[in-house]
PDB file of N, CA and C in Angstrom:
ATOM      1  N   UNK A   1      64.447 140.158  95.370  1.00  0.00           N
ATOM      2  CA  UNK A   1      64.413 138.715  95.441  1.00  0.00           C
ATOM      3  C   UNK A   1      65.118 138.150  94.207  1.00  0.00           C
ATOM      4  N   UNK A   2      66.019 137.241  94.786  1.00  0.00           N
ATOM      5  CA  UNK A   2      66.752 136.287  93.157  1.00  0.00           C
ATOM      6  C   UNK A   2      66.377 135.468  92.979  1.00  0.00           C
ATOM      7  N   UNK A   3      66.003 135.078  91.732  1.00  0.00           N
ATOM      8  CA  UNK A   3      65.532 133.584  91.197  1.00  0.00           C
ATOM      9  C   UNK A   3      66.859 132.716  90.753  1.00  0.00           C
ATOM     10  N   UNK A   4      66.702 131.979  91.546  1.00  0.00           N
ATOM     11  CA  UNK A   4      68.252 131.097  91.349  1.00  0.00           C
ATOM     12  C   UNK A   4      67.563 129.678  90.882  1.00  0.00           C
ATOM     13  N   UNK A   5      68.111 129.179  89.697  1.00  0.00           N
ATOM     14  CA  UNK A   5      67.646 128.154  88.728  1.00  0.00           C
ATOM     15  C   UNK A   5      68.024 126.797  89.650  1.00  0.00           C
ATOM     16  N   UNK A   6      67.865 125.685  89.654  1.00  0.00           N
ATOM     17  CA  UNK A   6      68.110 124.657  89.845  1.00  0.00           C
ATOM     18  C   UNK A   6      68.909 123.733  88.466  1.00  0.00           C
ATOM     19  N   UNK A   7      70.197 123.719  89.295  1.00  0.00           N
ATOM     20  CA  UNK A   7      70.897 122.887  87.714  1.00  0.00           C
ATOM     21  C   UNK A   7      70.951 121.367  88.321  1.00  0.00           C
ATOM     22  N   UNK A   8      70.193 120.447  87.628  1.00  0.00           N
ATOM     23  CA  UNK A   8      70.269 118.929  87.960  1.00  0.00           C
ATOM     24  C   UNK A   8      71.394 118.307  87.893  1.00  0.00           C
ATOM     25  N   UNK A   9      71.754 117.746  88.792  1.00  0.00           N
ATOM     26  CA  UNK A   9      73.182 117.027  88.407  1.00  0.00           C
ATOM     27  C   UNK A   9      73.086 116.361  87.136  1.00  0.00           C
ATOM     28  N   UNK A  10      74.616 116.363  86.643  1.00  0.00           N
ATOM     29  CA  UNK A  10      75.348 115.850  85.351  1.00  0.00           C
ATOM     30  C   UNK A  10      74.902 114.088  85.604  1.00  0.00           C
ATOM     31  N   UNK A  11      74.390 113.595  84.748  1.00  0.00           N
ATOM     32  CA  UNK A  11      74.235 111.835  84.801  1.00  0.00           C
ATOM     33  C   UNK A  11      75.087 111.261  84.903  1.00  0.00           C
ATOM     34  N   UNK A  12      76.187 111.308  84.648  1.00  0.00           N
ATOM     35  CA  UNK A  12      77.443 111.035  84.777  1.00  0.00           C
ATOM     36  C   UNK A  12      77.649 110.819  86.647  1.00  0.00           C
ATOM     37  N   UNK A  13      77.793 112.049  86.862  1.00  0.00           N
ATOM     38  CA  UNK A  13      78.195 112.124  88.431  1.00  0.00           C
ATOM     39  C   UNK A  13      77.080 111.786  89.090  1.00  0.00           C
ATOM     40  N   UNK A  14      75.357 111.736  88.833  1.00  0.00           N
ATOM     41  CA  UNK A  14      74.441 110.870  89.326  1.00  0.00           C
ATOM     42  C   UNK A  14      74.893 109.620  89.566  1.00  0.00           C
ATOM     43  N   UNK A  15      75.152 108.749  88.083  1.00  0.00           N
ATOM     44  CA  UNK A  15      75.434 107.623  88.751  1.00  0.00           C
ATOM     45  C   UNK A  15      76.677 107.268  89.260  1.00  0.00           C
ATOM     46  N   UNK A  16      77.709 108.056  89.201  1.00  0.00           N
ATOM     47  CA  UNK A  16      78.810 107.594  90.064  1.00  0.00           C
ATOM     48  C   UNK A  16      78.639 107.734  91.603  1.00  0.00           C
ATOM     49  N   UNK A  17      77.996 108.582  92.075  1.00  0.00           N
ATOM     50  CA  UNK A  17      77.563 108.961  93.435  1.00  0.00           C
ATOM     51  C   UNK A  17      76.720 107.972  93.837  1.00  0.00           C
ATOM     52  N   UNK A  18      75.761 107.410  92.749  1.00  0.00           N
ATOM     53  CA  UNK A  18      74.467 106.288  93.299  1.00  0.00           C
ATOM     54  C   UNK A  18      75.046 105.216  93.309  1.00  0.00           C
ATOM     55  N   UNK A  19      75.969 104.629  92.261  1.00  0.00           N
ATOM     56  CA  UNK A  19      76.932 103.469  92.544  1.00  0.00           C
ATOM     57  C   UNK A  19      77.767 103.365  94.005  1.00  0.00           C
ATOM     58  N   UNK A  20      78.470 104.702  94.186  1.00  0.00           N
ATOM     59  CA  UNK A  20      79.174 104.499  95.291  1.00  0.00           C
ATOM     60  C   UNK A  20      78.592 104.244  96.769  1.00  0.00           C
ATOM     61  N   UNK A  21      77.088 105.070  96.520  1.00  0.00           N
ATOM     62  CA  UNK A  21      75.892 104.510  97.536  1.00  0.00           C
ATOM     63  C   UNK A  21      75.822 103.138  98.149  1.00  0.00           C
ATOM     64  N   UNK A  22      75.338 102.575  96.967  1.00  0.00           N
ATOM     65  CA  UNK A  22      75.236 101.399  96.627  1.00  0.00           C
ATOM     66  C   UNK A  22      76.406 100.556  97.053  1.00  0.00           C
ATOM     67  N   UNK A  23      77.612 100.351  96.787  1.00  0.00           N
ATOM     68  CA  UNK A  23      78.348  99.888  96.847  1.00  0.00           C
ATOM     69  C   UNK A  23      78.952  99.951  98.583  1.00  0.00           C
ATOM     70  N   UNK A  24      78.917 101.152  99.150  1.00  0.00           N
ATOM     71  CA  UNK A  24      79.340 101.601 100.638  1.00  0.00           C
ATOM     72  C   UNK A  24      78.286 100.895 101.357  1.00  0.00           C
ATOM     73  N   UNK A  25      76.806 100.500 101.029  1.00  0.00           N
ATOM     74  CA  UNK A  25      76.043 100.207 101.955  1.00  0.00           C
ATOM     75  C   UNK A  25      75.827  98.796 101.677  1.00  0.00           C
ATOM     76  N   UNK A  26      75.626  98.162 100.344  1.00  0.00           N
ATOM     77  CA  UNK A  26      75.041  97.239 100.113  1.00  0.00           C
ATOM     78  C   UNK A  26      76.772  96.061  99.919  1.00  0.00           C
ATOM     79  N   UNK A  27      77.764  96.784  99.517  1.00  0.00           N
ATOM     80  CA  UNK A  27      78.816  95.440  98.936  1.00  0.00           C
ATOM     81  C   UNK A  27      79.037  95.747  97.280  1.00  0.00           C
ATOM     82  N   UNK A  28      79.877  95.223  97.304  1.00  0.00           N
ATOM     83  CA  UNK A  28      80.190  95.550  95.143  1.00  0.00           C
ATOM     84  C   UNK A  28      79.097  94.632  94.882  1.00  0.00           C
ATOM     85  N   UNK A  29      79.036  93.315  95.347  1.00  0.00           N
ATOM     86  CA  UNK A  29      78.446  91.921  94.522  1.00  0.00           C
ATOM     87  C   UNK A  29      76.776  92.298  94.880  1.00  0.00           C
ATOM     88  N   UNK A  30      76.038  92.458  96.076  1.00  0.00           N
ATOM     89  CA  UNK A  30      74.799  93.052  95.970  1.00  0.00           C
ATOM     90  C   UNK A  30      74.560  93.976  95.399  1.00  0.00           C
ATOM     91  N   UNK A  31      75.329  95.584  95.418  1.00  0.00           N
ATOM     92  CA  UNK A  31      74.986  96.558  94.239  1.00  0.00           C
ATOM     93  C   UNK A  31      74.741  95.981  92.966  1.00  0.00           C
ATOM     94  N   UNK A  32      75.792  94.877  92.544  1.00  0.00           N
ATOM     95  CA  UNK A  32      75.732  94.739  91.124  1.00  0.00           C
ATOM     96  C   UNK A  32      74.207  94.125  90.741  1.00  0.00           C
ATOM     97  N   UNK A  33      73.758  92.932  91.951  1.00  0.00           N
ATOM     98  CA  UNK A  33      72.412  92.283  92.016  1.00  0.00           C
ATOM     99  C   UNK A  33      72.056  93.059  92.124  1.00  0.00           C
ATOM    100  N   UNK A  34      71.389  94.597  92.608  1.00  0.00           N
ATOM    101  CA  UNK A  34      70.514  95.244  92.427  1.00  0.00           C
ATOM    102  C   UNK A  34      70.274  96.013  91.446  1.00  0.00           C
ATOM    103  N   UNK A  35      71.299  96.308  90.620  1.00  0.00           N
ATOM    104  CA  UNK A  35      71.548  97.171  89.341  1.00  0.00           C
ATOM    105  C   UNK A  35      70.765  96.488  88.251  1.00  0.00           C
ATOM    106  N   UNK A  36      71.380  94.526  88.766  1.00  0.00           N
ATOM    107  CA  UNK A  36      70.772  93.757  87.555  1.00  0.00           C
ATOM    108  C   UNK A  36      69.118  93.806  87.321  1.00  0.00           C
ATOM    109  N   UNK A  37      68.934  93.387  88.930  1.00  0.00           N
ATOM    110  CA  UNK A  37      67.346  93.455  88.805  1.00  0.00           C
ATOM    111  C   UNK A  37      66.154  94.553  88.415  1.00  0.00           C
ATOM    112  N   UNK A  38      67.021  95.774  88.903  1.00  0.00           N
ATOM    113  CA  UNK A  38      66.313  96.824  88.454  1.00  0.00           C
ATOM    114  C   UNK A  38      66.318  96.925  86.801  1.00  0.00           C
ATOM    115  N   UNK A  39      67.302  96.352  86.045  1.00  0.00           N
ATOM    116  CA  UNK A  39      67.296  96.795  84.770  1.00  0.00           C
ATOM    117  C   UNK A  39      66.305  95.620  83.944  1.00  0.00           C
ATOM    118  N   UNK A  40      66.514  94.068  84.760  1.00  0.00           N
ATOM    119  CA  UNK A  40      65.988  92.937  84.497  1.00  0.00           C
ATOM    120  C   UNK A  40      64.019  93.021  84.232  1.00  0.00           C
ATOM    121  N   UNK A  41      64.053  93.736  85.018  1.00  0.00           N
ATOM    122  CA  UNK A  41      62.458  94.049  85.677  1.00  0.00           C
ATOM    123  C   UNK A  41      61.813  95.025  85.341  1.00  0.00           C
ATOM    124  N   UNK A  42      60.005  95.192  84.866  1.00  0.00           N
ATOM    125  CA  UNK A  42      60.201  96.119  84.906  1.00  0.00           C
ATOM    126  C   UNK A  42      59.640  96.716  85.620  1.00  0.00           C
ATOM    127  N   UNK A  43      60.361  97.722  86.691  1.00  0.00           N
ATOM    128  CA  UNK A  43      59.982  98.424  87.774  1.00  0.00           C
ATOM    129  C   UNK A  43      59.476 100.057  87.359  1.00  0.00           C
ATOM    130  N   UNK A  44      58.314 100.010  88.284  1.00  0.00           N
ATOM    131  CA  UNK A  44      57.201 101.600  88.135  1.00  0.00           C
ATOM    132  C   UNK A  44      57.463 101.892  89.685  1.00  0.00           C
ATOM    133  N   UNK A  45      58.803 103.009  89.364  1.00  0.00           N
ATOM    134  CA  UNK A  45      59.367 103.280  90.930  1.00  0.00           C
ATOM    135  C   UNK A  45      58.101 104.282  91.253  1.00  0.00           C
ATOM    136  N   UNK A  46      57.004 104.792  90.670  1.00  0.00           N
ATOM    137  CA  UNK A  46      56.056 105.742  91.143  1.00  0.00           C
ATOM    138  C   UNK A  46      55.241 104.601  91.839  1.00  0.00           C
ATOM    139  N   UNK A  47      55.014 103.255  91.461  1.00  0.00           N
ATOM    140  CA  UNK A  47      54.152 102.391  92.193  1.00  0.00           C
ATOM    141  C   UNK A  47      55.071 101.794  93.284  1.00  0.00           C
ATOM    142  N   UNK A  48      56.306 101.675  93.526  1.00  0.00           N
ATOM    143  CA  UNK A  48      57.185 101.370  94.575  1.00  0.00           C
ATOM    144  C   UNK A  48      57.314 102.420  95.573  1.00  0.00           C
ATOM    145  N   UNK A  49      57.147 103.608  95.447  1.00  0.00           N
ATOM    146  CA  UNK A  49      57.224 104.599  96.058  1.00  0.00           C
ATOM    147  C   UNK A  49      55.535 104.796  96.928  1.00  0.00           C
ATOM    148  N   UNK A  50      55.052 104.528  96.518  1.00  0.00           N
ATOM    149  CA  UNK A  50      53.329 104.683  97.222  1.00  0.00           C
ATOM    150  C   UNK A  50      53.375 102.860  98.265  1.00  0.00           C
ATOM    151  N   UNK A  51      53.700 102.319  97.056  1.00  0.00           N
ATOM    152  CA  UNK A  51      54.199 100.900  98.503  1.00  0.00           C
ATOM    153  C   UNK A  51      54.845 100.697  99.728  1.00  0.00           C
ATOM    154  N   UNK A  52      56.124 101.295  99.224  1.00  0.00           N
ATOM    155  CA  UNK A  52      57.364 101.410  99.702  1.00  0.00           C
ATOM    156  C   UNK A  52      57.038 102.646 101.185  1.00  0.00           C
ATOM    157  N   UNK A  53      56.526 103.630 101.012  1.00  0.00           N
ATOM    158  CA  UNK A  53      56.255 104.933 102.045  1.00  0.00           C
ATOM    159  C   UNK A  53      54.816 105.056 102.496  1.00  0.00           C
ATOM    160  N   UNK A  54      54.741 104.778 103.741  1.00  0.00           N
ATOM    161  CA  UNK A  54      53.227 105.240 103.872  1.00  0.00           C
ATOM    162  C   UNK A  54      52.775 106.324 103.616  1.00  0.00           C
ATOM    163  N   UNK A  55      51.312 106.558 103.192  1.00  0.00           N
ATOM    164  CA  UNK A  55      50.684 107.225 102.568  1.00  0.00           C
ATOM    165  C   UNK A  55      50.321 108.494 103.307  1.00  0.00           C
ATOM    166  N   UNK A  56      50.175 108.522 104.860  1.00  0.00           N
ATOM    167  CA  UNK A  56      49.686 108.949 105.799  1.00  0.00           C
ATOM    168  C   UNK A  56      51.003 109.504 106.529  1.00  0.00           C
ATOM    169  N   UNK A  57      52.106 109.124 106.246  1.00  0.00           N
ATOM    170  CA  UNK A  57      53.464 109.432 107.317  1.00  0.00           C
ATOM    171  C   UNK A  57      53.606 111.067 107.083  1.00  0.00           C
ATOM    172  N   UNK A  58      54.354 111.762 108.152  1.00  0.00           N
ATOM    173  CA  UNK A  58      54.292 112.715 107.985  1.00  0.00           C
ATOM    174  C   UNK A  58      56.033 113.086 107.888  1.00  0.00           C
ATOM    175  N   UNK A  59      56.412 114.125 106.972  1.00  0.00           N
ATOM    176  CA  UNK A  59      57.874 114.365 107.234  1.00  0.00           C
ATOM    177  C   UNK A  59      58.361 114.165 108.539  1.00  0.00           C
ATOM    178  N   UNK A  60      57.706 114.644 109.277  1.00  0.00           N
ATOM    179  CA  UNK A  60      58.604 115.201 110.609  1.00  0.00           C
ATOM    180  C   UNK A  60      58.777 113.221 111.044  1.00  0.00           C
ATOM    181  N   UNK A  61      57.632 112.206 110.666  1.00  0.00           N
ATOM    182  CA  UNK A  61      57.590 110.989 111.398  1.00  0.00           C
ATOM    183  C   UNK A  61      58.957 110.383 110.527  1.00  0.00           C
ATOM    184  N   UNK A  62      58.898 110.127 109.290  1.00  0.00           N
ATOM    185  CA  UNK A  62      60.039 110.136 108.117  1.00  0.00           C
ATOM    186  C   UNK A  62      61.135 109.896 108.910  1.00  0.00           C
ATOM    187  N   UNK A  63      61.387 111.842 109.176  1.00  0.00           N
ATOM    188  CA  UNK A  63      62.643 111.938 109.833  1.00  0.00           C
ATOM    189  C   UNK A  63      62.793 111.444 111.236  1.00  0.00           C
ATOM    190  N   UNK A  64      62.121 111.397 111.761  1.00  0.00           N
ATOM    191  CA  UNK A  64      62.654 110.452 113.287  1.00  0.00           C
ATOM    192  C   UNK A  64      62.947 108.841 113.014  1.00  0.00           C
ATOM    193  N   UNK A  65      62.117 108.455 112.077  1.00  0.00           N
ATOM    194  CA  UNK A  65      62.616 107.158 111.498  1.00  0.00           C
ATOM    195  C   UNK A  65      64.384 107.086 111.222  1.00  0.00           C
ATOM    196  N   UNK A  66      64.356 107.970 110.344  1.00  0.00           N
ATOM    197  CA  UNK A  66      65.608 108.021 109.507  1.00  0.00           C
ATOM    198  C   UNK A  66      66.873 108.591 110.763  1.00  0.00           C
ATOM    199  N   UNK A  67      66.471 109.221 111.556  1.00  0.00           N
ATOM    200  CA  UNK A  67      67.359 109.416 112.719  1.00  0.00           C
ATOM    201  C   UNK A  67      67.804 108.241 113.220  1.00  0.00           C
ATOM    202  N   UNK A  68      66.854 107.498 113.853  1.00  0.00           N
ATOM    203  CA  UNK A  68      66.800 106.576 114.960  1.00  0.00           C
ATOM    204  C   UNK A  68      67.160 104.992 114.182  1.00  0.00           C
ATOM    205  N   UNK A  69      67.079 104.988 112.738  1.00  0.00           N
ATOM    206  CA  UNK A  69      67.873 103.701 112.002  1.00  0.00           C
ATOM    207  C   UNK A  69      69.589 104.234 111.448  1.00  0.00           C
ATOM    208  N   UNK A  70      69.695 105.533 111.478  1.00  0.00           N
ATOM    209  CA  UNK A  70      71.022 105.924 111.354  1.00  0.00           C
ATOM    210  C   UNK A  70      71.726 105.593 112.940  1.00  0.00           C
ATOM    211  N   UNK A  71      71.353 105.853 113.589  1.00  0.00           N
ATOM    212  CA  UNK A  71      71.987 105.950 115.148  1.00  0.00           C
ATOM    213  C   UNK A  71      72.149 104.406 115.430  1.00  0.00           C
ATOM    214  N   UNK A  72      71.031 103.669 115.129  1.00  0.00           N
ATOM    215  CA  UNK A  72      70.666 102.562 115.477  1.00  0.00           C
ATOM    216  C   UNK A  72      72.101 101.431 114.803  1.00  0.00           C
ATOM    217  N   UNK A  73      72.273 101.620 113.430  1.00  0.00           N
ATOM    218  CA  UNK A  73      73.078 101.284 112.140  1.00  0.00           C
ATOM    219  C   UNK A  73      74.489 101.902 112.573  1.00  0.00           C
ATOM    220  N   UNK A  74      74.778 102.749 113.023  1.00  0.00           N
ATOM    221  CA  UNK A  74      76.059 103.415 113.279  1.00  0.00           C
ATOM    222  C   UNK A  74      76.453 104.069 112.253  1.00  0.00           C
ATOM    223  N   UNK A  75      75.711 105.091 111.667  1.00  0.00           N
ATOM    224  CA  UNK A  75      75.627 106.147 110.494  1.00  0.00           C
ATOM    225  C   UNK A  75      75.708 108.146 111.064  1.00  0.00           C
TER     226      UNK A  75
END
């Protein structure tokens, strides 16, 4: 058996990839409003994340969500 390490992406290419996210889905001028607010604010993404996802959902429900708003969206 190999133990193969996990190397975290470079921050650099994090946020160029999360910008371009951002930017492909949301617009340059909303990314930038969301960049602002997140930095404006101060946000406890561990308390957005328990808000944000039900508590009770199960992966498998997750992913049929995430299917059926990609299909839905034209993704």
């Amino acid at each position: 058996m190999t133990n193969t390490a996990y190397a975290p992406t470079a921050t650099a290419e994090l946020m160029s990839r999360g910008m371009e996210c951002l930017v492909k889905n949301m617009g340059i001028v909303d990314a930038e409003y969301f960049i602002a607010a997140i930095q404006r604010e101060r946000f406890d993404y561990t308390k957005w994340h328990q808000e944000y996802f039900a508590q009770d959902e199960t992966v498998e429900s997750f992913l049929q969500k995430a299917v059926a708003y990609a299909k839905n969206n034209g993704k």
